[in-house]
C-alpha atoms as a PDB file:
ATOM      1  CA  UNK A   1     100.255 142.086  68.433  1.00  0.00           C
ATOM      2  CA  UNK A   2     100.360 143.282  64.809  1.00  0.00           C
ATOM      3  CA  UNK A   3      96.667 142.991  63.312  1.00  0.00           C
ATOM      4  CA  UNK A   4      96.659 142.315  59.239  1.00  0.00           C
ATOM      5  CA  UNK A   5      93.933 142.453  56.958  1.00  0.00           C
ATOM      6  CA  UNK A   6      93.355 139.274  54.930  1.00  0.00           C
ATOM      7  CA  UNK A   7      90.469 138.399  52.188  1.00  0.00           C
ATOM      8  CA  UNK A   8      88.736 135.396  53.241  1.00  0.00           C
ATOM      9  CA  UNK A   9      88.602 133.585  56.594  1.00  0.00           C
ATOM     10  CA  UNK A  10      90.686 131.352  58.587  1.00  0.00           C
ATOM     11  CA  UNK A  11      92.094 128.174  56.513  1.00  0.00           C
ATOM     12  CA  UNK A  12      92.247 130.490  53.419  1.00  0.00           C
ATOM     13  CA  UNK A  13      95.298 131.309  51.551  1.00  0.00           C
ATOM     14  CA  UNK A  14      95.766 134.156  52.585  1.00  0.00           C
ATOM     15  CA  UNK A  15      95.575 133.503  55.812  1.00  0.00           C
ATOM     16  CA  UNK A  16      98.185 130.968  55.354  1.00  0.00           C
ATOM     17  CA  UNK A  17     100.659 133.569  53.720  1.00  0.00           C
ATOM     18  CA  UNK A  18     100.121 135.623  57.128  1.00  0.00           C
ATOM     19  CA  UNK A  19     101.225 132.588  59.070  1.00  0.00           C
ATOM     20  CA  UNK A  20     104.382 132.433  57.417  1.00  0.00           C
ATOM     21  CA  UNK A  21     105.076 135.601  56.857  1.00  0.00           C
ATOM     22  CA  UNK A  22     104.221 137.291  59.983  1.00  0.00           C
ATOM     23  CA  UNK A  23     104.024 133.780  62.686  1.00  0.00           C
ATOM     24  CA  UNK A  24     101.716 133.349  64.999  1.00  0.00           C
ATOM     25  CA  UNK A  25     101.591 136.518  66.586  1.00  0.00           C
ATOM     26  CA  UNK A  26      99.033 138.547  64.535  1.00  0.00           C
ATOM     27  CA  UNK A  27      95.315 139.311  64.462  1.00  0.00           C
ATOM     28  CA  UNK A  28      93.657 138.834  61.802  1.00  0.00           C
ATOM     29  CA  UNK A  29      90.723 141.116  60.430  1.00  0.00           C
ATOM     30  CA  UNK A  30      89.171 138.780  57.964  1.00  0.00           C
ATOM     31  CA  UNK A  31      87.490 140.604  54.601  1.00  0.00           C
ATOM     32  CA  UNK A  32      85.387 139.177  52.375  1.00  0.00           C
ATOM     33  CA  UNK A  33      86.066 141.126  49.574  1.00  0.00           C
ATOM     34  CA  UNK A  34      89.550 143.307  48.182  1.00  0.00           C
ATOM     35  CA  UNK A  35      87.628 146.379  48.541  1.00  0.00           C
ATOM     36  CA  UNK A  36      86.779 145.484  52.651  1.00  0.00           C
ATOM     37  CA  UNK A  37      90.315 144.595  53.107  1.00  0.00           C
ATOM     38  CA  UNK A  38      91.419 148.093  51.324  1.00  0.00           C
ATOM     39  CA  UNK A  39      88.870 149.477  53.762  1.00  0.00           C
ATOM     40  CA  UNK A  40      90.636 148.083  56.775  1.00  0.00           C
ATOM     41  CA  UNK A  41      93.654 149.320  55.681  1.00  0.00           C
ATOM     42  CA  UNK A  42      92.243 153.259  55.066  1.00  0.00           C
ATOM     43  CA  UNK A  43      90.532 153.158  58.176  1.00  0.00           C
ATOM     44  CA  UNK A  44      93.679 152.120  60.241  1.00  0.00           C
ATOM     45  CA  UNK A  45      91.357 148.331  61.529  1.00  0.00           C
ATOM     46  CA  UNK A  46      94.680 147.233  60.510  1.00  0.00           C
ATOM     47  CA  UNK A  47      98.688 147.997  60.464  1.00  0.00           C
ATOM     48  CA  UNK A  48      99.246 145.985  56.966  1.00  0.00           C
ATOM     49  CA  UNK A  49      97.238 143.542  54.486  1.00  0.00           C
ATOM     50  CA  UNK A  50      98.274 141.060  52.535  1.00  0.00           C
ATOM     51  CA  UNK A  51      96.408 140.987  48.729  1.00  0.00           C
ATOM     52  CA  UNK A  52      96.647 138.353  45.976  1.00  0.00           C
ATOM     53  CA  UNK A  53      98.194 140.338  42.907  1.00  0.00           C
ATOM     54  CA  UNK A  54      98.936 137.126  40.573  1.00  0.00           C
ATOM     55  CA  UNK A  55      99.040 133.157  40.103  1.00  0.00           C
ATOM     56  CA  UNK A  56     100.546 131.657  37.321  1.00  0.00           C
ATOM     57  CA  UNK A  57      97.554 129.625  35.592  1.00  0.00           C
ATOM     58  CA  UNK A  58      95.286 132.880  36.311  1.00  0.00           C
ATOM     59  CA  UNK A  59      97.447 135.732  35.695  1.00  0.00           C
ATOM     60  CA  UNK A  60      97.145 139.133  36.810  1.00  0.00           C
ATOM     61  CA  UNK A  61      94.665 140.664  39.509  1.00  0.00           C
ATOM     62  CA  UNK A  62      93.821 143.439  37.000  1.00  0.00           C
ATOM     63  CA  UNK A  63      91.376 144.783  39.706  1.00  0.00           C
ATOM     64  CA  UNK A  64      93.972 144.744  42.479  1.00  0.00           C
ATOM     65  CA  UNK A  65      96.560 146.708  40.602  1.00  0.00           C
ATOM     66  CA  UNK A  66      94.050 149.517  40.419  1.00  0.00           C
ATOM     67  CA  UNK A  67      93.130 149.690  44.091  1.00  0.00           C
ATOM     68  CA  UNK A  68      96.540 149.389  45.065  1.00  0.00           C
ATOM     69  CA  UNK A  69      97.105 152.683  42.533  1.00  0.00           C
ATOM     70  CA  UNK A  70      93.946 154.689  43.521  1.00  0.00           C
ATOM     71  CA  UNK A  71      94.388 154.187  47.081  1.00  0.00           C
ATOM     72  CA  UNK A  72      98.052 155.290  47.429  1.00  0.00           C
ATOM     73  CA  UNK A  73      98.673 152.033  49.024  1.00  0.00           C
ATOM     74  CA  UNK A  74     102.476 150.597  49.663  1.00  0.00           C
ATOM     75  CA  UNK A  75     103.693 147.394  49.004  1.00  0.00           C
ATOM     76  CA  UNK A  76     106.409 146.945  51.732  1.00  0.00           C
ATOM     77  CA  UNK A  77     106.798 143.430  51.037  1.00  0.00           C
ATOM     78  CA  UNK A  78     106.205 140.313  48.738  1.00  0.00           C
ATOM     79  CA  UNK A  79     104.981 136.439  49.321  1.00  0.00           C
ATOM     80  CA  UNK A  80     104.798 133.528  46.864  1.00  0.00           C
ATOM     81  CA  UNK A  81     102.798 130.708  47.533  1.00  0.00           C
ATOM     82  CA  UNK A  82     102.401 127.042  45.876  1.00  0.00           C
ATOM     83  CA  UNK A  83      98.583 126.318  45.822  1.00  0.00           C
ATOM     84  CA  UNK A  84      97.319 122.932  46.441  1.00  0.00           C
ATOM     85  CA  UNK A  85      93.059 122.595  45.904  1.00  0.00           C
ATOM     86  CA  UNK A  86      91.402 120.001  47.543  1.00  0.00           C
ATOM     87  CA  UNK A  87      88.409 119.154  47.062  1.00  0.00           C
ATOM     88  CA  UNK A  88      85.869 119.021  50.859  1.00  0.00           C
ATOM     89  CA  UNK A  89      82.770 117.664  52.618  1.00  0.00           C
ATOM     90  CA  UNK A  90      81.304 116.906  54.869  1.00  0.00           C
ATOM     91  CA  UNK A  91      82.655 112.584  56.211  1.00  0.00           C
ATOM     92  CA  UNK A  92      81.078 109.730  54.849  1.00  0.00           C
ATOM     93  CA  UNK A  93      80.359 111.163  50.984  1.00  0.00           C
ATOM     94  CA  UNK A  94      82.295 110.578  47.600  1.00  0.00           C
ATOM     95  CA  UNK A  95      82.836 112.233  44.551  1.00  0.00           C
ATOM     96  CA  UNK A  96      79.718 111.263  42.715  1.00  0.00           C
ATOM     97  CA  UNK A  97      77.552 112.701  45.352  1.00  0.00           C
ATOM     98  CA  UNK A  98      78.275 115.809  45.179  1.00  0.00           C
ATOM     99  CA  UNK A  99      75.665 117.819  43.208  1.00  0.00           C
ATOM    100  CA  UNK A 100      77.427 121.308  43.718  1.00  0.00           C
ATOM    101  CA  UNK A 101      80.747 123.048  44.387  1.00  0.00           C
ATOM    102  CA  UNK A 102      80.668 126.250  45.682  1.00  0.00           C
ATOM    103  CA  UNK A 103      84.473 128.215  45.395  1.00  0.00           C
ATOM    104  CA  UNK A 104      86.008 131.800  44.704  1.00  0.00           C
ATOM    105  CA  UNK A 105      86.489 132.205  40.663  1.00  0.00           C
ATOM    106  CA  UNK A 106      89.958 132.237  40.500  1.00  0.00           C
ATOM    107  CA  UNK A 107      89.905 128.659  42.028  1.00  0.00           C
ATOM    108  CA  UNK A 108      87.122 127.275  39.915  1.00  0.00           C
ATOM    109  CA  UNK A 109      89.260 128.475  37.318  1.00  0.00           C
ATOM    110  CA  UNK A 110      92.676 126.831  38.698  1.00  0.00           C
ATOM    111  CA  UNK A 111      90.571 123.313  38.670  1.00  0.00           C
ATOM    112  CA  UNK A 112      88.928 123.498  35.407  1.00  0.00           C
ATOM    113  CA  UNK A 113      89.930 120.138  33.844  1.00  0.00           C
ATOM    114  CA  UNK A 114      88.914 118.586  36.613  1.00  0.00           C
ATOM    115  CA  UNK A 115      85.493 119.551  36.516  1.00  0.00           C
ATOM    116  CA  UNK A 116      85.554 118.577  32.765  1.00  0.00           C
ATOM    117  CA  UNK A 117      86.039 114.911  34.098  1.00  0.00           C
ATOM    118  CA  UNK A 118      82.754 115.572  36.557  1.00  0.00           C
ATOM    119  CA  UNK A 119      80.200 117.269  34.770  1.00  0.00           C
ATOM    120  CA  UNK A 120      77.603 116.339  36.440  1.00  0.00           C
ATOM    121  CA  UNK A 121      78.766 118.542  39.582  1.00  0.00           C
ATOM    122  CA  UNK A 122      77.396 122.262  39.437  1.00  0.00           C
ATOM    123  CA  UNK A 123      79.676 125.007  39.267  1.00  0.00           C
ATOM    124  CA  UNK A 124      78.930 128.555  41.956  1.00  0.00           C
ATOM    125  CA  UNK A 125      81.222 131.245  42.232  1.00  0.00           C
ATOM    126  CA  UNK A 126      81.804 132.177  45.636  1.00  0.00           C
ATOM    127  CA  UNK A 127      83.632 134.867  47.900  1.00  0.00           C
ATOM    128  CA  UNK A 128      85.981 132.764  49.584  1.00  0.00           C
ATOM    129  CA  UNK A 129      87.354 129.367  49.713  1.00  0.00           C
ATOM    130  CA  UNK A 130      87.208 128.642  52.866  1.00  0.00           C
ATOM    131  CA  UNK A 131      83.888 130.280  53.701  1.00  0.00           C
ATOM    132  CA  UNK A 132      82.459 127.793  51.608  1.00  0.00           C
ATOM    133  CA  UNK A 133      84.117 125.121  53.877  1.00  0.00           C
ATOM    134  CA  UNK A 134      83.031 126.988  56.891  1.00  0.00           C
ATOM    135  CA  UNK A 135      78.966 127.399  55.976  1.00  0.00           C
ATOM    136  CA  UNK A 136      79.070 123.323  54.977  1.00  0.00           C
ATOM    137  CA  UNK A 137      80.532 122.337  58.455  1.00  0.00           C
ATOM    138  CA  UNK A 138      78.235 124.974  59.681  1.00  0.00           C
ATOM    139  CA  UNK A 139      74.612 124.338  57.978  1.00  0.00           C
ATOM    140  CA  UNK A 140      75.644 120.320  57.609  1.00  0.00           C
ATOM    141  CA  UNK A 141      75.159 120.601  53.818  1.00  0.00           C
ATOM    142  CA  UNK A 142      75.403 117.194  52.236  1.00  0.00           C
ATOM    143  CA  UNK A 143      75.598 117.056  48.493  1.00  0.00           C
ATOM    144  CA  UNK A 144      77.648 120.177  48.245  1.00  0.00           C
ATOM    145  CA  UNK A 145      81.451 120.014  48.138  1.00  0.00           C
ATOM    146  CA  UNK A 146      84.201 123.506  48.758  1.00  0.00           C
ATOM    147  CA  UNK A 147      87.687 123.809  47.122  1.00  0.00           C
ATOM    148  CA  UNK A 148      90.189 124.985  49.981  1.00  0.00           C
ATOM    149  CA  UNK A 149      93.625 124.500  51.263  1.00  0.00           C
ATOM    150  CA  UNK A 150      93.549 121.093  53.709  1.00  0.00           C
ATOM    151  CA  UNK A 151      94.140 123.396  56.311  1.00  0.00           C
ATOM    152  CA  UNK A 152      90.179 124.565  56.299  1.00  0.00           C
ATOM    153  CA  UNK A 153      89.741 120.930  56.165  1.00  0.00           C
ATOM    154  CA  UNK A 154      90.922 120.228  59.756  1.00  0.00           C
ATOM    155  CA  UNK A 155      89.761 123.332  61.029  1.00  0.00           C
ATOM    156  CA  UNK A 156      85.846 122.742  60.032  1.00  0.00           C
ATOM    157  CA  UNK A 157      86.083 119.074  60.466  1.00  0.00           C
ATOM    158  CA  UNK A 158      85.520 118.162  56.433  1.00  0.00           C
ATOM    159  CA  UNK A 159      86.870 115.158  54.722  1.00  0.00           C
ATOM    160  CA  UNK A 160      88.964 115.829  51.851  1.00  0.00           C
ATOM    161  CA  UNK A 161      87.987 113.620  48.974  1.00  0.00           C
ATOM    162  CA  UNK A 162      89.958 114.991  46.334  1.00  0.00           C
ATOM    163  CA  UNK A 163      93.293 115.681  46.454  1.00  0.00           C
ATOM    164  CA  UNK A 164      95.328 118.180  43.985  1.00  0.00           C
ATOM    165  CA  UNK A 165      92.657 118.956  41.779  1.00  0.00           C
ATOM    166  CA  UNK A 166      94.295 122.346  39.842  1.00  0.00           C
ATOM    167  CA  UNK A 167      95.218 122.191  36.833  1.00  0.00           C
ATOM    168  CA  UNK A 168      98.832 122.429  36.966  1.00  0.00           C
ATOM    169  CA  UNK A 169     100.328 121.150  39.707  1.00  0.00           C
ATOM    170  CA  UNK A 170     103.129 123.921  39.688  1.00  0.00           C
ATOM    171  CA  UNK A 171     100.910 126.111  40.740  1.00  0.00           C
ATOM    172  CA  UNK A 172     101.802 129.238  42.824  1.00  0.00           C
ATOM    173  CA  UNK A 173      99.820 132.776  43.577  1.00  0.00           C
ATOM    174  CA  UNK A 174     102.168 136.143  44.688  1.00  0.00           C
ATOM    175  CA  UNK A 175     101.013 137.892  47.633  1.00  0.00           C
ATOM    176  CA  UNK A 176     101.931 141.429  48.620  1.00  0.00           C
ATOM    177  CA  UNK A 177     102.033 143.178  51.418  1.00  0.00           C
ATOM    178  CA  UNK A 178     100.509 146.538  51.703  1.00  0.00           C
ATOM    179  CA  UNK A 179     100.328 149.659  53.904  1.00  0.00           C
ATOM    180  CA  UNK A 180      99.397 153.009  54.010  1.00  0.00           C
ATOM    181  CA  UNK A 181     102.319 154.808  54.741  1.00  0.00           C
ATOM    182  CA  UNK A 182     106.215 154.475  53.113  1.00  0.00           C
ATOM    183  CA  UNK A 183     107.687 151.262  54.330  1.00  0.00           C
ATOM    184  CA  UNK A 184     111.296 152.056  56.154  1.00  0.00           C
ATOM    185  CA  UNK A 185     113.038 149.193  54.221  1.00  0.00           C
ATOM    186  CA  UNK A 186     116.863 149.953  53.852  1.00  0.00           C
ATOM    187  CA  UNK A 187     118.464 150.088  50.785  1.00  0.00           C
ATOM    188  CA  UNK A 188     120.751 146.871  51.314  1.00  0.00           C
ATOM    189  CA  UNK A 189     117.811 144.641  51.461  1.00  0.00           C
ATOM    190  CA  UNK A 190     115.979 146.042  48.363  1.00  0.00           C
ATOM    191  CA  UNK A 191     116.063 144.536  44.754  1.00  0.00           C
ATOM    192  CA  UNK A 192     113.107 144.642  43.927  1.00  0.00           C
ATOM    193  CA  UNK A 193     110.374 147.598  43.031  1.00  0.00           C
ATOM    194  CA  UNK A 194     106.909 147.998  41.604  1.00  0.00           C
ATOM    195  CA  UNK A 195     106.357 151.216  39.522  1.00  0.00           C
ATOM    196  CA  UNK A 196     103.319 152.674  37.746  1.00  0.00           C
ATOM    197  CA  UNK A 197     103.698 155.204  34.810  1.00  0.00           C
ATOM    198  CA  UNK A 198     101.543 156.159  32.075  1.00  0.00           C
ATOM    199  CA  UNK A 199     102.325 156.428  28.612  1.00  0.00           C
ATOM    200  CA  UNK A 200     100.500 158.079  25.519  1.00  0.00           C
ATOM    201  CA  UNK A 201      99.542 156.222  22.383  1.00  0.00           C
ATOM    202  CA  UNK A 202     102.379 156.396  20.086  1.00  0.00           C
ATOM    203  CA  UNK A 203     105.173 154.423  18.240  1.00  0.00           C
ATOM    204  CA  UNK A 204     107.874 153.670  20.549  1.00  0.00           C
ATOM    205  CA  UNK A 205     106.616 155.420  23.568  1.00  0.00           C
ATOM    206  CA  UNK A 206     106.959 151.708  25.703  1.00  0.00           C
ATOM    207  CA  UNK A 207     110.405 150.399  23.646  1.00  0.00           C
ATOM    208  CA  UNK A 208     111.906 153.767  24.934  1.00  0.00           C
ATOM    209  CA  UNK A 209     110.752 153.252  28.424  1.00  0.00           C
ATOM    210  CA  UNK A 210     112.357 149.297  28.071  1.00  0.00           C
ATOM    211  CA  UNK A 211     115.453 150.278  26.772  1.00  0.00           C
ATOM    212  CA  UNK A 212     116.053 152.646  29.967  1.00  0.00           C
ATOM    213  CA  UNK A 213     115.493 149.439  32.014  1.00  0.00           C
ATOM    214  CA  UNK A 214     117.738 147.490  30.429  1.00  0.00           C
ATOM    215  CA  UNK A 215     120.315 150.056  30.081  1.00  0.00           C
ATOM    216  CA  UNK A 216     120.630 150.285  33.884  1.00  0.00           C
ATOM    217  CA  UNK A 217     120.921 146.578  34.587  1.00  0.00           C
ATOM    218  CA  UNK A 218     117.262 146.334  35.951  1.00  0.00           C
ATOM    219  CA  UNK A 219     115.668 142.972  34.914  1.00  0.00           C
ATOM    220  CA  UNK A 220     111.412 143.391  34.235  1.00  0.00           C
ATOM    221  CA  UNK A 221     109.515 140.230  35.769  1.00  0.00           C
ATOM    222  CA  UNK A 222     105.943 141.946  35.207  1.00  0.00           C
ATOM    223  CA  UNK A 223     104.453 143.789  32.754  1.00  0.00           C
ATOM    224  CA  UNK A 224     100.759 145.011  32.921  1.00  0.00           C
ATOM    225  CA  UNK A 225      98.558 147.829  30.939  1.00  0.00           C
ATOM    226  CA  UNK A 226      95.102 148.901  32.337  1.00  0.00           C
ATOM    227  CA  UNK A 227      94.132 151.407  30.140  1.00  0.00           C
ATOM    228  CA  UNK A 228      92.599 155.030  31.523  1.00  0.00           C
ATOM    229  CA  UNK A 229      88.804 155.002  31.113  1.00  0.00           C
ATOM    230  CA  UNK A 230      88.663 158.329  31.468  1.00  0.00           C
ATOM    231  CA  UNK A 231      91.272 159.243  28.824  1.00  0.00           C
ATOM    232  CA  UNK A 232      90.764 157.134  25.585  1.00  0.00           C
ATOM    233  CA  UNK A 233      94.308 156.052  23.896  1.00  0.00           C
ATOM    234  CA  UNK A 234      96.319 156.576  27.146  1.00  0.00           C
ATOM    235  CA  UNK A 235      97.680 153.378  29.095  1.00  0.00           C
ATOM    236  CA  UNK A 236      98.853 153.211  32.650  1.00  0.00           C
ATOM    237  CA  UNK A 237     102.009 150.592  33.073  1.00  0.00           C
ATOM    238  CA  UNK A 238     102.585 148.598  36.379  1.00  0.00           C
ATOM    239  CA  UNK A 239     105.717 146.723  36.071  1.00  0.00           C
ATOM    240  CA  UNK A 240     108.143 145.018  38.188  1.00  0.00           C
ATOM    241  CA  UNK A 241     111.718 145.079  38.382  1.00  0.00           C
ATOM    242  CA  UNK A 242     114.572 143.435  39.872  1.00  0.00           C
ATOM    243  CA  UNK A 243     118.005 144.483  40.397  1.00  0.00           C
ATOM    244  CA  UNK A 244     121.191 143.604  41.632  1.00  0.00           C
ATOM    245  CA  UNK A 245     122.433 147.433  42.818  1.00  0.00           C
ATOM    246  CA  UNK A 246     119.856 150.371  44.345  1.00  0.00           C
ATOM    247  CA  UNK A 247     122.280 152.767  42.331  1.00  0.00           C
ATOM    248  CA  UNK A 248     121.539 151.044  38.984  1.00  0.00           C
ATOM    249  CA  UNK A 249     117.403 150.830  40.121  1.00  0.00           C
ATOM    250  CA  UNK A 250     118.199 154.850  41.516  1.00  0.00           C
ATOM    251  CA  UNK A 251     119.539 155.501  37.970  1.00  0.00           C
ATOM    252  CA  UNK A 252     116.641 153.987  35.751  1.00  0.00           C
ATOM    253  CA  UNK A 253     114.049 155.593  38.144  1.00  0.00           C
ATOM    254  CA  UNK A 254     115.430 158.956  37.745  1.00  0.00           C
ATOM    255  CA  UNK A 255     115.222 158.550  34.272  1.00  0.00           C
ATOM    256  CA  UNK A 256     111.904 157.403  33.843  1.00  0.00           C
ATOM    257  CA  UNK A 257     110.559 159.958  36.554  1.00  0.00           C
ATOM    258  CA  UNK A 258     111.680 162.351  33.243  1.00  0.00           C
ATOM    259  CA  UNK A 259     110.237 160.730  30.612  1.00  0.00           C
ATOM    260  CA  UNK A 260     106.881 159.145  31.574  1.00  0.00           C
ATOM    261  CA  UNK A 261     103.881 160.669  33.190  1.00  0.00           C
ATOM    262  CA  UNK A 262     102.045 160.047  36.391  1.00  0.00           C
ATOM    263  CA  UNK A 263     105.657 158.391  37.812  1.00  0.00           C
ATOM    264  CA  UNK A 264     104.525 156.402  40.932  1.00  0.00           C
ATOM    265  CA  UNK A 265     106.801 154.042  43.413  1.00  0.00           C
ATOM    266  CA  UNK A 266     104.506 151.272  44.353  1.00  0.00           C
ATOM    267  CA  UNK A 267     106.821 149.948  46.253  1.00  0.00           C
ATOM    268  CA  UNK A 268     111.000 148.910  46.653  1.00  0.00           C
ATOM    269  CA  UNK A 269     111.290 145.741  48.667  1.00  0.00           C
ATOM    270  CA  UNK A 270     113.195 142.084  49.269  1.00  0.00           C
ATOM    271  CA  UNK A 271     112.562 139.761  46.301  1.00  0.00           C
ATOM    272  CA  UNK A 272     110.565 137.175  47.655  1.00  0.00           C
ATOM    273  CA  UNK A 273     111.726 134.454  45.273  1.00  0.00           C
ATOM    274  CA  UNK A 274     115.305 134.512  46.489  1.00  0.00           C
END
């Protein structure tokens, strides 16, 4: 039985994503934070994790990519998944008796116009969506309402009285999957690859690095800059690429490996959109 690292609990997204990805057949070590799940991984509690890296009302993970850099991790493997918020409590309550939701940031976030239309319910940032929906079934808290998949619903016995609340109903987060070592994938099933490189601060530097991309056929669906604390004026790039030949990916990367510094493979893996 394959044991993978999640953030957050049972009935959370992310445990979800492992259920899909993976089946039935896993064990799950449930983190409450990135850094505990990075943890997991480092200290071998667990063979892969799976780590939210970007939704599309929230954007990038900015923390993520870093830890994913720093700690030499792999990403063997990609996820998306729609997100659906509901809105829980415990039965026999409705909307205008909840005083308080408690929820992770990024899904406060997702469900902001919502809340505009209920201002009289306080707003707490939380670790985990579906620890929220655990501690209410848990402590009986009346009055105080969690935003989770319906799946924490029926496993803490809560009564959803809100369905759909995000924003945008076309809502979807990508998961990937990491590791500590290389992942074995074989070149026939690989179109897609995350690379990091880093760039210094001058006219042209980037456009030169793009061209090379497009030169080779490689098509870039991400684009993200963290700049390097410790080095003012000097950016680190993660980007993503897809591609329809490894020889034409081979060809860019070679390339790039010349011109741009720090030249990491995140990862070279199955497109999880297709």
């Amino acid at each position: 039985m394959k044991r993978i690292a999640i953030q957050g609990i049972q009935g959370s997204n992310h445990h979800i994503v492992a259920q899909n990805y993976y089946g039935d057949n896993i064990a799950l070590d449930e983190c409450l934070s990135f850094d505990t799940l990075v943890d997991s991984l480092l200290n071998q509690k667990s063979e892969q994790a799976i780590m939210a890296i970007e939704n599309t009302i929230a954007g990038s993970i900015i923390p993520n990519y870093a830890l994913i850099d720093k700690n030499n991790l792999h990403i063997s493997g990609e996820y998306y998944l729609p997100i659906h918020h509901h809105l829980m409590v415990l039965p026999n309550q409705k909307t205008e008796d909840i005083k308080e939701v408690c929820s992770h940031p990024m899904a406060l976030l997702q469900c902001k116009e919502f809340f505009k239309q209920h201002k009289h319910i306080k707003l707490i940032e939380d670790v985990d969506t579906s620890a929220v929906a655990k501690r209410i079934s848990e402590k009986k808290l009346k009055g105080v309402a969690a935003i989770a998949p319906k799946i924490a619903a029926e496993i803490f016995n809560l009564e959803v009285i809100e369905d759909e609340i995000q924003t945008i109903k076309n809502n979807a987060t990508r998961f990937v999957i990491l590791q500590t070592s290389k992942p074995h994938n074989g070149k026939s099933e690989i179109n897609k690859a995350s690379l990091k490189f880093e760039l210094d601060h001058k006219r042209g530097s980037l456009a030169t690095i793009l061209n090379v991309m497009s030169d080779c056929k490689l098509n870039l669906t991400k684009i993200q800059s963290l700049p390097k604390i410790e080095t003012p004026w000097k950016y680190a790039f993660f980007v993503d690429v897809t591609f329809n030949t490894y020889e034409d990916y081979d060809k860019a990367k070679s390339i790039i490996k010349i011109m741009a510094e720090d030249f990491k493979v995140l990862g070279e893996y199955k497109n999880g959109r297709i």
